[in-house]
PDB file of N, CA and C in Angstrom:
ATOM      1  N   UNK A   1    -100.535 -70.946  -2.122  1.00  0.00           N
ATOM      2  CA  UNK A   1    -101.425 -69.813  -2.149  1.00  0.00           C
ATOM      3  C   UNK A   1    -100.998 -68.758  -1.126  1.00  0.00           C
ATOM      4  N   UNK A   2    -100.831 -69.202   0.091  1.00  0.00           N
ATOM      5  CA  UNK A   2    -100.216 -68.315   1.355  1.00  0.00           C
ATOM      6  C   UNK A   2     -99.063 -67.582   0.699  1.00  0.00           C
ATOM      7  N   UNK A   3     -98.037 -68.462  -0.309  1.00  0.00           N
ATOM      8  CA  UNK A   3     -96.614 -67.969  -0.455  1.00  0.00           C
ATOM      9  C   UNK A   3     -97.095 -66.743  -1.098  1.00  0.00           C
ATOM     10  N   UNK A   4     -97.903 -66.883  -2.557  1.00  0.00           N
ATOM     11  CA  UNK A   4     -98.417 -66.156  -3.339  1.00  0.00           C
ATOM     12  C   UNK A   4     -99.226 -64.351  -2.824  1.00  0.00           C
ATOM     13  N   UNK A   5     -99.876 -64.536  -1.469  1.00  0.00           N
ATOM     14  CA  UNK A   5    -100.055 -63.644  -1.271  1.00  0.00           C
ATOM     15  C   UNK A   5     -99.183 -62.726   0.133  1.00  0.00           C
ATOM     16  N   UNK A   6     -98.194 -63.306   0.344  1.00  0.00           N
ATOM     17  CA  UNK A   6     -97.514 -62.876   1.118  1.00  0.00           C
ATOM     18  C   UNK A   6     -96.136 -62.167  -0.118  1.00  0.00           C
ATOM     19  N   UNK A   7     -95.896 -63.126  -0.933  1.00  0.00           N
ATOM     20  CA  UNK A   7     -94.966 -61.977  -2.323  1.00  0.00           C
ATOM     21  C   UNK A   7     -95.683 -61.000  -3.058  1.00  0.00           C
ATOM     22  N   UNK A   8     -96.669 -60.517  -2.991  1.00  0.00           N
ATOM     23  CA  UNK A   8     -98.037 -59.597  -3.220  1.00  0.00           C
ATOM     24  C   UNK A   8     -98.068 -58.689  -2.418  1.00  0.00           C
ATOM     25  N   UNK A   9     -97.957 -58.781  -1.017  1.00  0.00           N
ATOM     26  CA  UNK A   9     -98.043 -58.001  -0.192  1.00  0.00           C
ATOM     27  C   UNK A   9     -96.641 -57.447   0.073  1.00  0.00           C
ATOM     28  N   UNK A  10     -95.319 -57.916  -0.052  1.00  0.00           N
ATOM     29  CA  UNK A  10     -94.355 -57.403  -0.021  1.00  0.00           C
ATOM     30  C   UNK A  10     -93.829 -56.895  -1.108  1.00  0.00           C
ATOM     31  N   UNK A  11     -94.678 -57.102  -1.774  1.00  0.00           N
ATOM     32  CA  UNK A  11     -94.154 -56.438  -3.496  1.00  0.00           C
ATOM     33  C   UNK A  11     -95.269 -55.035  -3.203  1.00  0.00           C
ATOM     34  N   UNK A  12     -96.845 -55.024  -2.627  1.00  0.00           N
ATOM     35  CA  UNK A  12     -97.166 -53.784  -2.730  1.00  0.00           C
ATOM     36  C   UNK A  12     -96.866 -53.044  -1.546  1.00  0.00           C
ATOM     37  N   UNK A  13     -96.166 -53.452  -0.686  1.00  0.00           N
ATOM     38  CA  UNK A  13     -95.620 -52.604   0.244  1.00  0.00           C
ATOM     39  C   UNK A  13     -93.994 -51.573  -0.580  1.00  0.00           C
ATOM     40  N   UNK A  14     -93.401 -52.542  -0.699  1.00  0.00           N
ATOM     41  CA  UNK A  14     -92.374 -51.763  -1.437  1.00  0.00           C
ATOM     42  C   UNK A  14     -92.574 -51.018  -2.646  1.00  0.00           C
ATOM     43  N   UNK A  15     -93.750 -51.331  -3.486  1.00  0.00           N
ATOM     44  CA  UNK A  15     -93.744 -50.577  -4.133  1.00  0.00           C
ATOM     45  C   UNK A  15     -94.957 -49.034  -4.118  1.00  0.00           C
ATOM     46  N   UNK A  16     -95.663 -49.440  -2.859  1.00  0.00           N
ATOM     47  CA  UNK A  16     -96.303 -48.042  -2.007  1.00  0.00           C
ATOM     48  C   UNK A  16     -95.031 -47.303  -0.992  1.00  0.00           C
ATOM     49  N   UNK A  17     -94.277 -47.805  -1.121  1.00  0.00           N
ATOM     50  CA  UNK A  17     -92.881 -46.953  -0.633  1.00  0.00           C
ATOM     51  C   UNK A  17     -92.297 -46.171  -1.673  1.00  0.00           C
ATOM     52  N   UNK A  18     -91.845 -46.902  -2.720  1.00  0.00           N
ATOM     53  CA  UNK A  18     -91.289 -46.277  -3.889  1.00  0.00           C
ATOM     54  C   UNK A  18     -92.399 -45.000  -3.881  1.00  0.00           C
ATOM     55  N   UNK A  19     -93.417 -45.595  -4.387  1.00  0.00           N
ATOM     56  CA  UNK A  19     -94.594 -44.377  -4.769  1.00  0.00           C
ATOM     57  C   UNK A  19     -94.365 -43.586  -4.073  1.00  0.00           C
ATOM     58  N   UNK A  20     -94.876 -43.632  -2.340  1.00  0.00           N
ATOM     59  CA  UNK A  20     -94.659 -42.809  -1.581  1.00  0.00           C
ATOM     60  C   UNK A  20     -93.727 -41.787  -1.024  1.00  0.00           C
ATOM     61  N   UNK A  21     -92.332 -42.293  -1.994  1.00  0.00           N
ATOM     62  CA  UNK A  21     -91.137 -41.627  -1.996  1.00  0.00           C
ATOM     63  C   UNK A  21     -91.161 -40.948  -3.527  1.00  0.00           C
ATOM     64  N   UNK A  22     -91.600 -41.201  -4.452  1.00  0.00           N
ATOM     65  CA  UNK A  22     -91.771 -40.100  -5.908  1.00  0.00           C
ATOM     66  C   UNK A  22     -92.783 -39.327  -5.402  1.00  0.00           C
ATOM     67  N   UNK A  23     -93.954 -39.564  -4.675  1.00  0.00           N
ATOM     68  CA  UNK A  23     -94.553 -38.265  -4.534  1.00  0.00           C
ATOM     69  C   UNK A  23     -94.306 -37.640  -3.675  1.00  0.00           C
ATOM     70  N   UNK A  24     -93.005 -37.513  -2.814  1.00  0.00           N
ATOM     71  CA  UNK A  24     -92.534 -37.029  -1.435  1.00  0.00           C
ATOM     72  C   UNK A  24     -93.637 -36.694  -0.602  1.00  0.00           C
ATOM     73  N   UNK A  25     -93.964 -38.144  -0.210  1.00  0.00           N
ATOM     74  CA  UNK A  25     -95.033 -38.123   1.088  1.00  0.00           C
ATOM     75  C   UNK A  25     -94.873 -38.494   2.320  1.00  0.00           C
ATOM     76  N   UNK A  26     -95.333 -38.371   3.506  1.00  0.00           N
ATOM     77  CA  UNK A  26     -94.766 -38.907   4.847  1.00  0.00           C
ATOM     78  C   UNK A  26     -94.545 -40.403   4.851  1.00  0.00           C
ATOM     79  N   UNK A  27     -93.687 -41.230   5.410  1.00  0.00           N
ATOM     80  CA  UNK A  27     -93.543 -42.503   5.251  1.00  0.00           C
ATOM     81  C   UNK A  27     -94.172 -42.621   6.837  1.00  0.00           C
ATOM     82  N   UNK A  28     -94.904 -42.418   6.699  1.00  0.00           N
ATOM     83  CA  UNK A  28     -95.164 -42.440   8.348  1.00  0.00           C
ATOM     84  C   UNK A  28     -96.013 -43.899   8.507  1.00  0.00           C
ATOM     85  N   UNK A  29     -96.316 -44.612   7.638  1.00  0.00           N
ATOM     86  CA  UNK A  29     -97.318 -46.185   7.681  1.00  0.00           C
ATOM     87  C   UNK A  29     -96.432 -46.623   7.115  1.00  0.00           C
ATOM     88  N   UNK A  30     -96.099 -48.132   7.521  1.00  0.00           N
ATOM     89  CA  UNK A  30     -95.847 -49.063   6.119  1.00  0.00           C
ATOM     90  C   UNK A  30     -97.123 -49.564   6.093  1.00  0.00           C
ATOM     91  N   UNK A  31     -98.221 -49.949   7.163  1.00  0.00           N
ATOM     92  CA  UNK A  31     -99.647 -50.499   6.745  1.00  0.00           C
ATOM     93  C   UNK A  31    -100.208 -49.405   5.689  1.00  0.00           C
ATOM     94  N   UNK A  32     -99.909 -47.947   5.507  1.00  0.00           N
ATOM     95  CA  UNK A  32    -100.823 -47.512   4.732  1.00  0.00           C
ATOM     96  C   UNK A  32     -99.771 -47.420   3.368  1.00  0.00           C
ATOM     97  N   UNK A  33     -98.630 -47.728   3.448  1.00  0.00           N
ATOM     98  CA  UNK A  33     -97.813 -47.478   2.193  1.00  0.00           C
ATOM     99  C   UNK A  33     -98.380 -49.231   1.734  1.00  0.00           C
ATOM    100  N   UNK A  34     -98.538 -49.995   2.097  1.00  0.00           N
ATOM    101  CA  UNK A  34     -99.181 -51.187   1.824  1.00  0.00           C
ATOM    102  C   UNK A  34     -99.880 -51.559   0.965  1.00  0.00           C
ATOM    103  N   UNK A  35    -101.302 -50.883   1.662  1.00  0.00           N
ATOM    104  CA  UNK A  35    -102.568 -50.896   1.387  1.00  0.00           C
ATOM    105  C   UNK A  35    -102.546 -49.749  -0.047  1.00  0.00           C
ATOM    106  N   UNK A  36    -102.066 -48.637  -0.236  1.00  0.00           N
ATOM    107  CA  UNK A  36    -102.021 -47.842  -1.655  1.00  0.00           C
ATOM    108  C   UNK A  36    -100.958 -48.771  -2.201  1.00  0.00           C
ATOM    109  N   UNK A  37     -99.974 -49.436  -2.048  1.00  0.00           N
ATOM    110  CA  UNK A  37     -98.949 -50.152  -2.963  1.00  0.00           C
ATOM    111  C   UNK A  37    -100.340 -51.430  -3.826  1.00  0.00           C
ATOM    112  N   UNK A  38    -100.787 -51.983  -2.918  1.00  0.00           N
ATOM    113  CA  UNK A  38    -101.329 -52.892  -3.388  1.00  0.00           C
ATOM    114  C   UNK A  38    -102.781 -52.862  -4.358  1.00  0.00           C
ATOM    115  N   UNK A  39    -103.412 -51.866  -3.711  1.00  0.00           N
ATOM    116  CA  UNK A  39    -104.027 -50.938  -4.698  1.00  0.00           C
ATOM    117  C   UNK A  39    -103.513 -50.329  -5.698  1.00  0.00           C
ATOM    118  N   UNK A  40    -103.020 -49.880  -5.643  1.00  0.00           N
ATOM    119  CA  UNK A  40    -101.866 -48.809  -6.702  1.00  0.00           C
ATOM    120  C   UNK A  40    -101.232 -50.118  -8.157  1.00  0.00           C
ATOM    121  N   UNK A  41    -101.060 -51.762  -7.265  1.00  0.00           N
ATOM    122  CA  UNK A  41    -100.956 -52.520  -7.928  1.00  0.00           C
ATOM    123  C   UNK A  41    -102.108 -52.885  -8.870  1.00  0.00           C
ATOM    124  N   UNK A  42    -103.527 -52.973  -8.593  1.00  0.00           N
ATOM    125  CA  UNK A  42    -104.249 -53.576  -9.192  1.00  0.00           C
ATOM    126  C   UNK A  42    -104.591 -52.398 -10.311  1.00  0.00           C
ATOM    127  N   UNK A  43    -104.709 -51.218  -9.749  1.00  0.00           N
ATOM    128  CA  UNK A  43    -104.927 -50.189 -10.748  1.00  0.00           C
ATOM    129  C   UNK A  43    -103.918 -50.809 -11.962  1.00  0.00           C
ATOM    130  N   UNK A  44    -102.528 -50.333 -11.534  1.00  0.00           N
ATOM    131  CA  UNK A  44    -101.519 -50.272 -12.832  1.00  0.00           C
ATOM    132  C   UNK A  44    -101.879 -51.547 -13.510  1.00  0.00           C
ATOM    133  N   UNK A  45    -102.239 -52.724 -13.130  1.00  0.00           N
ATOM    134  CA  UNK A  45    -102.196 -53.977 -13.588  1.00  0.00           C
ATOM    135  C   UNK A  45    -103.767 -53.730 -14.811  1.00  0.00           C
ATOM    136  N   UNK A  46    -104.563 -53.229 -14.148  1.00  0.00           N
ATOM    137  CA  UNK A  46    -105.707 -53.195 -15.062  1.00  0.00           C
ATOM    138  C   UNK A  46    -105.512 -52.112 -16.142  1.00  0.00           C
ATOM    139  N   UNK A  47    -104.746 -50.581 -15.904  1.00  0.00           N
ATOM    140  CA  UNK A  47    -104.849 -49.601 -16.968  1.00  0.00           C
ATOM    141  C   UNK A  47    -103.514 -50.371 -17.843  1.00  0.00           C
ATOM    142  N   UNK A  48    -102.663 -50.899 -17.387  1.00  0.00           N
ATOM    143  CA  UNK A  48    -101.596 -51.549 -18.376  1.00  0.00           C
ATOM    144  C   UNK A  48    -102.471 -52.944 -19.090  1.00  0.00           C
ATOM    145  N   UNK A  49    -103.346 -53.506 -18.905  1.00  0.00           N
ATOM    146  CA  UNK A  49    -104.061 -54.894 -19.298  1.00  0.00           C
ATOM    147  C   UNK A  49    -104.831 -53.844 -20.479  1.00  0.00           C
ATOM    148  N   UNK A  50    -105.263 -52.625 -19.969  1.00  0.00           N
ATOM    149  CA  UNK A  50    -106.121 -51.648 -21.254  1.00  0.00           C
ATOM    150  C   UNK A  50    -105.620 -51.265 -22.060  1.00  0.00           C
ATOM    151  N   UNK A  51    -104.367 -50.829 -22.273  1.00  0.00           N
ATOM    152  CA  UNK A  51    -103.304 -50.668 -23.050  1.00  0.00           C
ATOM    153  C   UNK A  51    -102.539 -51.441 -23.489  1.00  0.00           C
ATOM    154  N   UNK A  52    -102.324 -52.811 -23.282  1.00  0.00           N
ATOM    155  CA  UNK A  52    -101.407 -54.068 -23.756  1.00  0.00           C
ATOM    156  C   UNK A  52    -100.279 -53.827 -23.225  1.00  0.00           C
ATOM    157  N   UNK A  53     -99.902 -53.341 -22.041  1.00  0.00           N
ATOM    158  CA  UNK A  53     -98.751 -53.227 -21.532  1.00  0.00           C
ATOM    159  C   UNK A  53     -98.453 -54.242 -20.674  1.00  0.00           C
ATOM    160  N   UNK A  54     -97.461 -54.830 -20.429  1.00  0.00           N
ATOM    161  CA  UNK A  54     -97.578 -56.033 -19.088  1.00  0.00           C
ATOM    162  C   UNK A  54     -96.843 -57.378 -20.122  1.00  0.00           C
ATOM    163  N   UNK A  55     -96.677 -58.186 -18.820  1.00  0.00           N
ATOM    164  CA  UNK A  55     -96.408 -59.566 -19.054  1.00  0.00           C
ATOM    165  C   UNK A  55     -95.115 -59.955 -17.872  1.00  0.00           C
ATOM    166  N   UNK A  56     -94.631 -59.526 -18.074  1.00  0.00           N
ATOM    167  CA  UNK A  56     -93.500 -59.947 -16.910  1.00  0.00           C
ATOM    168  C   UNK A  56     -93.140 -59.152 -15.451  1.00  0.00           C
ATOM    169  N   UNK A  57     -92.319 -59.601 -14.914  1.00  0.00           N
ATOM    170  CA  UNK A  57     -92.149 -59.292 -13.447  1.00  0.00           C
ATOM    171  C   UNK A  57     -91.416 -57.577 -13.276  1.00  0.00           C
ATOM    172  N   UNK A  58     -90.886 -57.337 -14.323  1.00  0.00           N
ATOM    173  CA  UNK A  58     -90.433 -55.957 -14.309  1.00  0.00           C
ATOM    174  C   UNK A  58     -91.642 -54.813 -14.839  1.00  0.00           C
ATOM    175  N   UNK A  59     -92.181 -55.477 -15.727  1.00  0.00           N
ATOM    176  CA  UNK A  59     -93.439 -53.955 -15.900  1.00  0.00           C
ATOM    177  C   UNK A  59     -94.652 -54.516 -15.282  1.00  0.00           C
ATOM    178  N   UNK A  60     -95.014 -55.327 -13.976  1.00  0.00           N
ATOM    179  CA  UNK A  60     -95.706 -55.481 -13.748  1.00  0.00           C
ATOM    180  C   UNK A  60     -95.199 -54.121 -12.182  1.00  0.00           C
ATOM    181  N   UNK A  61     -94.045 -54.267 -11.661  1.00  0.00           N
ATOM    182  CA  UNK A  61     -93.593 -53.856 -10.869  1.00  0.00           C
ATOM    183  C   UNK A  61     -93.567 -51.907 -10.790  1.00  0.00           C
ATOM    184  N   UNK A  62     -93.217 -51.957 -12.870  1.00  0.00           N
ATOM    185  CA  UNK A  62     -93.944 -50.642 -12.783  1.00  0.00           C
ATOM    186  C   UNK A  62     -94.532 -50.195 -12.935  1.00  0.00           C
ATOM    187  N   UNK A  63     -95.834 -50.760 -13.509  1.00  0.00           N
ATOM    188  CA  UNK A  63     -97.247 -50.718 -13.307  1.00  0.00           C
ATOM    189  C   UNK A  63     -97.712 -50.194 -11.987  1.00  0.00           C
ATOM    190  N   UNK A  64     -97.300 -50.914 -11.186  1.00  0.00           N
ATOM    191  CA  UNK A  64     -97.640 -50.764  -9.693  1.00  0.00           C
ATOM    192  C   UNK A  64     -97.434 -49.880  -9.198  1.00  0.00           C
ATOM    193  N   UNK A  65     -95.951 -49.370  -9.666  1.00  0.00           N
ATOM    194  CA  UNK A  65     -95.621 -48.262  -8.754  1.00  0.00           C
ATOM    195  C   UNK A  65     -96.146 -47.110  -9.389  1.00  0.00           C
ATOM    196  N   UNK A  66     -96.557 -46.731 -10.790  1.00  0.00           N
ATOM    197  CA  UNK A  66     -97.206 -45.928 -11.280  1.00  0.00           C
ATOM    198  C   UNK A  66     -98.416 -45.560 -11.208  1.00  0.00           C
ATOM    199  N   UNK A  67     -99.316 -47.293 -10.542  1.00  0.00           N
ATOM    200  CA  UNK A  67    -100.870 -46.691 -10.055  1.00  0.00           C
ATOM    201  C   UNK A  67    -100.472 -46.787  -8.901  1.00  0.00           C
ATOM    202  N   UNK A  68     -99.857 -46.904  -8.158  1.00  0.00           N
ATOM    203  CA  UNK A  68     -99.906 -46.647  -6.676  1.00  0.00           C
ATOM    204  C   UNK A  68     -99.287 -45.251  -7.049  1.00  0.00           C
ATOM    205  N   UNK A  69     -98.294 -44.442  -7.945  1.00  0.00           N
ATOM    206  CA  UNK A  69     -98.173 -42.949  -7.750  1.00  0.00           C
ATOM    207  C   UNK A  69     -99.643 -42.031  -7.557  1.00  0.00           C
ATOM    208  N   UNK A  70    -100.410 -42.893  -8.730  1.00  0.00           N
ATOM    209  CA  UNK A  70    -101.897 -42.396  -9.467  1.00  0.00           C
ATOM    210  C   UNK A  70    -102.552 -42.510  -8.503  1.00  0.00           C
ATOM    211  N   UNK A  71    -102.689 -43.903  -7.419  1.00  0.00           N
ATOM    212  CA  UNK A  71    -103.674 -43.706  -6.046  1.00  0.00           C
ATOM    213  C   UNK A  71    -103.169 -42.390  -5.028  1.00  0.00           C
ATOM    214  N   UNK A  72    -101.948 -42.670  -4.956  1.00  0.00           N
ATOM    215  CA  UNK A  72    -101.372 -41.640  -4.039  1.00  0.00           C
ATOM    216  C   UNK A  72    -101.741 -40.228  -3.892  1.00  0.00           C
ATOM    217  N   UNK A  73    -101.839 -39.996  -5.197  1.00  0.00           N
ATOM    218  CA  UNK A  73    -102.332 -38.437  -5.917  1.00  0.00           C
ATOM    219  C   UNK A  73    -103.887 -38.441  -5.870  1.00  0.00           C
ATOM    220  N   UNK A  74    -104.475 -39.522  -5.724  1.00  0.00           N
ATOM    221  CA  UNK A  74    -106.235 -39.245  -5.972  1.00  0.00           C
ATOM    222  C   UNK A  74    -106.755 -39.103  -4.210  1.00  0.00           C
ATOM    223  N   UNK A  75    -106.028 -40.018  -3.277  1.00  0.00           N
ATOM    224  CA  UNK A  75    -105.869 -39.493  -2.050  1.00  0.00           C
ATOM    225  C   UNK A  75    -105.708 -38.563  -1.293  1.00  0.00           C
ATOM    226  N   UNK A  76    -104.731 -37.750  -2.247  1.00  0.00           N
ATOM    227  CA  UNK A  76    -104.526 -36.294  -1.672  1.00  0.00           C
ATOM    228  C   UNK A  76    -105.548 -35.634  -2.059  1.00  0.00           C
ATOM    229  N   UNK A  77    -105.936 -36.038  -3.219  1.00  0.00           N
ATOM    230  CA  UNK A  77    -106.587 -34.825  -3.815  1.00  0.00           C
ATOM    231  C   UNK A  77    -108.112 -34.943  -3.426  1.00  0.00           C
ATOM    232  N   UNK A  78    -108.552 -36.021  -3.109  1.00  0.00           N
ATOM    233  CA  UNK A  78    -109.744 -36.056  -2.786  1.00  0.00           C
ATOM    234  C   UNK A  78    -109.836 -36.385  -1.116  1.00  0.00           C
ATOM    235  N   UNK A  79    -108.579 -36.413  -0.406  1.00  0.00           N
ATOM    236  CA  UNK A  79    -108.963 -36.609   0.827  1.00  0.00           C
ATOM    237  C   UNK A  79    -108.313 -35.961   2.073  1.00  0.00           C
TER     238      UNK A  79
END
């Protein structure tokens, strides 16, 4: 379980980096490129589960990085 959420957390860190690098934003956190990666994960995971998109380790990855683009952008825009 530990392993499980420690490859979770390094999967939404890198992929709140990616994000954070398509929307050319300050990399100035990895705690906050993190915290939107991993968010950004559950989003993509649920609007791709609404659409039948998903199943494996590669479009789950861009799922993620696409709602973590989508958190990234609702952050700015609302905060």
């Amino acid at each position: 379980m530990l392993y499980h959420l420690a490859v979770s957390l390094a999967i939404g860190a890198l992929c709140g980096f990616a994000a954070n690098k398509i929307m050319k934003g300050d990399s100035s956190s990895i705690l906050k490129n993190m915290i939107l990666g991993v968010v950004g994960g559950l989003v993509g995971g649920f609007l791709g589960h609404l659409i039948g998109f998903g199943g494996g380790w590669i479009s789950s990855i861009i799922l993620a990085i696409v709602g973590s683009c989508l958190v990234v952008w609702l952050v700015r825009k609302f905060f």
